[in-house]
Protein backbone atom coordinates (compact mmCIF):
# COMPACT_ATOMS: atom_id res chain seq x y z
CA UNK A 1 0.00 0.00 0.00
CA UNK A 2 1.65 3.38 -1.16
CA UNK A 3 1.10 6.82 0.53
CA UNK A 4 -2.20 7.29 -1.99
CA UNK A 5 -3.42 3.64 -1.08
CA UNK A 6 -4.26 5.06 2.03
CA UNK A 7 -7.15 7.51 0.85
CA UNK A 8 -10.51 6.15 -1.18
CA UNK A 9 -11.60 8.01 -3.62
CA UNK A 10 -13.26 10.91 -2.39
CA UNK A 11 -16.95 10.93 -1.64
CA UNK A 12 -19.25 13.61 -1.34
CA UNK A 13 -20.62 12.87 1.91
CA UNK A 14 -18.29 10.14 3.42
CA UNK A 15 -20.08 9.15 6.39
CA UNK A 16 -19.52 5.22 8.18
CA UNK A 17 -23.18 3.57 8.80
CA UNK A 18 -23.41 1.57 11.75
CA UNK A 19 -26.15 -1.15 12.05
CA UNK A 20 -26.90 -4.85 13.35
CA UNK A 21 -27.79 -5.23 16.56
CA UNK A 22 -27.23 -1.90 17.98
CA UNK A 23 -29.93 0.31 19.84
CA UNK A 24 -28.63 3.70 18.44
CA UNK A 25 -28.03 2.55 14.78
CA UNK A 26 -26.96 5.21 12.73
CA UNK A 27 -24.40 7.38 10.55
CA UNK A 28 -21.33 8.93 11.64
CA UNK A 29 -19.39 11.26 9.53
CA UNK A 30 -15.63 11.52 10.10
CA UNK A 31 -15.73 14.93 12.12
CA UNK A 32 -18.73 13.06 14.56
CA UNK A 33 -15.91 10.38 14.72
CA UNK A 34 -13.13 13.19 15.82
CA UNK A 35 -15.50 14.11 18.66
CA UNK A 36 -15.12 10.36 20.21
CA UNK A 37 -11.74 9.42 22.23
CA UNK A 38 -8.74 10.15 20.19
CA UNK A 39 -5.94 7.32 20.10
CA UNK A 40 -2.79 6.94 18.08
CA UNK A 41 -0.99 4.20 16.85
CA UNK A 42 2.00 3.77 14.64
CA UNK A 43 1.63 0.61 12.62
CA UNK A 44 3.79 -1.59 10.42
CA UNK A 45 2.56 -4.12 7.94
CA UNK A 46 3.18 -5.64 4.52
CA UNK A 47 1.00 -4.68 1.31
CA UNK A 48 0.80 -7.24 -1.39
CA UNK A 49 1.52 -4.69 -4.42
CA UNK A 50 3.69 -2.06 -2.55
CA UNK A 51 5.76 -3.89 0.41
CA UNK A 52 6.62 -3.26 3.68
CA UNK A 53 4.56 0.36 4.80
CA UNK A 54 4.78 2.23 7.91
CA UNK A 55 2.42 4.68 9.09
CA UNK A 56 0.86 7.42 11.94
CA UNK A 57 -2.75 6.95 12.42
CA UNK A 58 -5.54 9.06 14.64
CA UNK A 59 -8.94 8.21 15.61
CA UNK A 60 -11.41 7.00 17.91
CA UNK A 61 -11.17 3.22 19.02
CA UNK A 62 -13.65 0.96 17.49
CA UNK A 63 -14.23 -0.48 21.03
CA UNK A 64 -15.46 2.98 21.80
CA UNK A 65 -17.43 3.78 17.82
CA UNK A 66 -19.75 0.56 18.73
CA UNK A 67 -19.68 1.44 22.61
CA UNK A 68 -21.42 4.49 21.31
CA UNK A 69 -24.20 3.13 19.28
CA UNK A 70 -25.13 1.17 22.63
CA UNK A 71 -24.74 -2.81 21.35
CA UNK A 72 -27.47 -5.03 22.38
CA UNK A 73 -25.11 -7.56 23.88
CA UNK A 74 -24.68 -8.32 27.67
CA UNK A 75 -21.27 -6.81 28.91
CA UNK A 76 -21.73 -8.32 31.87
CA UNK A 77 -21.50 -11.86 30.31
CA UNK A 78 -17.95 -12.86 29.17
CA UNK A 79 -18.72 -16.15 27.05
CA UNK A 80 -22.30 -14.57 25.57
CA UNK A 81 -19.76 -11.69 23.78
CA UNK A 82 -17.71 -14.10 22.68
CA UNK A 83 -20.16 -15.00 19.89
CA UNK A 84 -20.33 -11.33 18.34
CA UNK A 85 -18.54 -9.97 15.07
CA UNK A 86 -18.31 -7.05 13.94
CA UNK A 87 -17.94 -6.66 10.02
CA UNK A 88 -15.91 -3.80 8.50
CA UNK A 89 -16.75 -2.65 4.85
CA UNK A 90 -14.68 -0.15 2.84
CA UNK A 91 -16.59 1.74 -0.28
CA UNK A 92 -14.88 -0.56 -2.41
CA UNK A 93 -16.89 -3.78 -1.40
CA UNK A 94 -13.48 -4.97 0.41
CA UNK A 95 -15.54 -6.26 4.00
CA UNK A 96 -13.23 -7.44 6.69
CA UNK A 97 -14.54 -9.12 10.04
CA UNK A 98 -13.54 -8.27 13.65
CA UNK A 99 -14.04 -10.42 16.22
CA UNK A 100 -15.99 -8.78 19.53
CA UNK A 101 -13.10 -10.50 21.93
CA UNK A 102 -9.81 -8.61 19.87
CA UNK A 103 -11.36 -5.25 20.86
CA UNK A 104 -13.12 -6.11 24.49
CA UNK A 105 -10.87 -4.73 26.85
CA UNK A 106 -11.70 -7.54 28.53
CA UNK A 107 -10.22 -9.98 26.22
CA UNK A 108 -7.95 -9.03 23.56
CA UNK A 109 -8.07 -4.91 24.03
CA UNK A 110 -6.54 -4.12 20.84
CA UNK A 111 -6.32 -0.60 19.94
CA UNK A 112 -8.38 -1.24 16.64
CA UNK A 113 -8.93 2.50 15.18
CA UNK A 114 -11.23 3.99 12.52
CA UNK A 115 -8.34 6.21 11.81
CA UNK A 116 -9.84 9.90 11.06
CA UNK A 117 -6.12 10.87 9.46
CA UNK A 118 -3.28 9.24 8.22
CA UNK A 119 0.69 10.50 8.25
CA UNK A 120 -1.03 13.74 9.64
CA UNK A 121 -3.97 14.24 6.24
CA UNK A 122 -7.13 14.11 7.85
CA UNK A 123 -9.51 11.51 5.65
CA UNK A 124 -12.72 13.49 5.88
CA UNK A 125 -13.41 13.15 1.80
CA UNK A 126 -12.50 9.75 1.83
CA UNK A 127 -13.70 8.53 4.85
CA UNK A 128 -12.36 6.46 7.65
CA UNK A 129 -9.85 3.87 7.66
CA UNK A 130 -10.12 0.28 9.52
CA UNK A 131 -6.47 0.35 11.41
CA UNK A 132 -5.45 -3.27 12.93
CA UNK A 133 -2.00 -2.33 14.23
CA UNK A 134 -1.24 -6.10 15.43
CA UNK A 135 -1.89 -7.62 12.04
CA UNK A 136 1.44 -8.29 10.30
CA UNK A 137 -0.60 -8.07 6.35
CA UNK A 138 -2.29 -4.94 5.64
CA UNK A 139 -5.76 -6.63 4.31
CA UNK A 140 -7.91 -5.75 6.97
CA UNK A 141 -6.56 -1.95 6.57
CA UNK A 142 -9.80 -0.92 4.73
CA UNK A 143 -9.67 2.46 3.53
CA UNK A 144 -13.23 4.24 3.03
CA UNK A 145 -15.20 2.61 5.00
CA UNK A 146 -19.22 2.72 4.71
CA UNK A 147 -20.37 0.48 7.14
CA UNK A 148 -19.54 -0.91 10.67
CA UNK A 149 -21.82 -4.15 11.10
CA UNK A 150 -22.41 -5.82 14.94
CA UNK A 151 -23.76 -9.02 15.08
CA UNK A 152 -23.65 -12.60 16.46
CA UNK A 153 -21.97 -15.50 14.23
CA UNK A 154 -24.97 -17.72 13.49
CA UNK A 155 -23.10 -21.43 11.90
């Protein structure tokens, strides 16, 4: 992924929908995102077409994007969590899926960002960008995304 990888093309109203079961469903545009908990992480990983990439990113947590939309699923109960997903879709169709334990602070924690900038360019126009700093391949770095999905697995 080169410098340019990391912006979508730009929309004209980039906003992230979030839906499944939630009990505030909604949009969130990325300057509604700014207003959440900032963190920052500087992240490493390998892109098929362009190598190794490095790169600063800002933005709120997604532990604290689906906090906010108030997820109909019982905090209280570790294994009932365990079930839920969370799928991640950029506005070119690529969808990645997150499991509810990686960012559950109590389980896995990680600091899993929709990044509202990149190397310091703020992505407003293009839209957020799924950030998975412990994942050594870049394909669940999905630039543009549209829509944050919550969810139990049903097999």
């Amino acid at each position: 992924m080169s410098r340019s990888d990391l912006s979508a093309p730009a929309r004209t109203h980039a906003s992230v929908r979030l839906h499944g079961m939630l009990d505030a469903p909604g949009e969130l545009t990325v300057a509604q995102l700014r207003e959440l908990p900032v963190s920052r992480v500087e992240a490493t990983f390998d892109c098929l077409g362009s190598g190794e990439q490095r790169h600063r990113f800002e933005g709120p947590r997604l532990w604290d994007v689906v906090r906010a939309a108030r997820p109909v699923v019982d905090l209280r109960g570790r294994k009932a969590r365990l079930a839920f997903l969370l799928a991640v879709t950029g506005a070119d169709g690529h969808c990645a899926v997150v499991s509810w334990a990686e960012i559950d602070p109590d389980f896995g924690g990680q600091e899993i960002l929709l990044a509202t900038s990149a190397d310091g360019t703020p992505l407003d126009a293009a839209g957020p960008q799924l950030v998975v700093p412990g994942d050594r391949s870049g394909a669940r770095y999905i630039s543009g995304i549209t829509d944050v999905w919550v969810g139990p697995f049903r097999g």
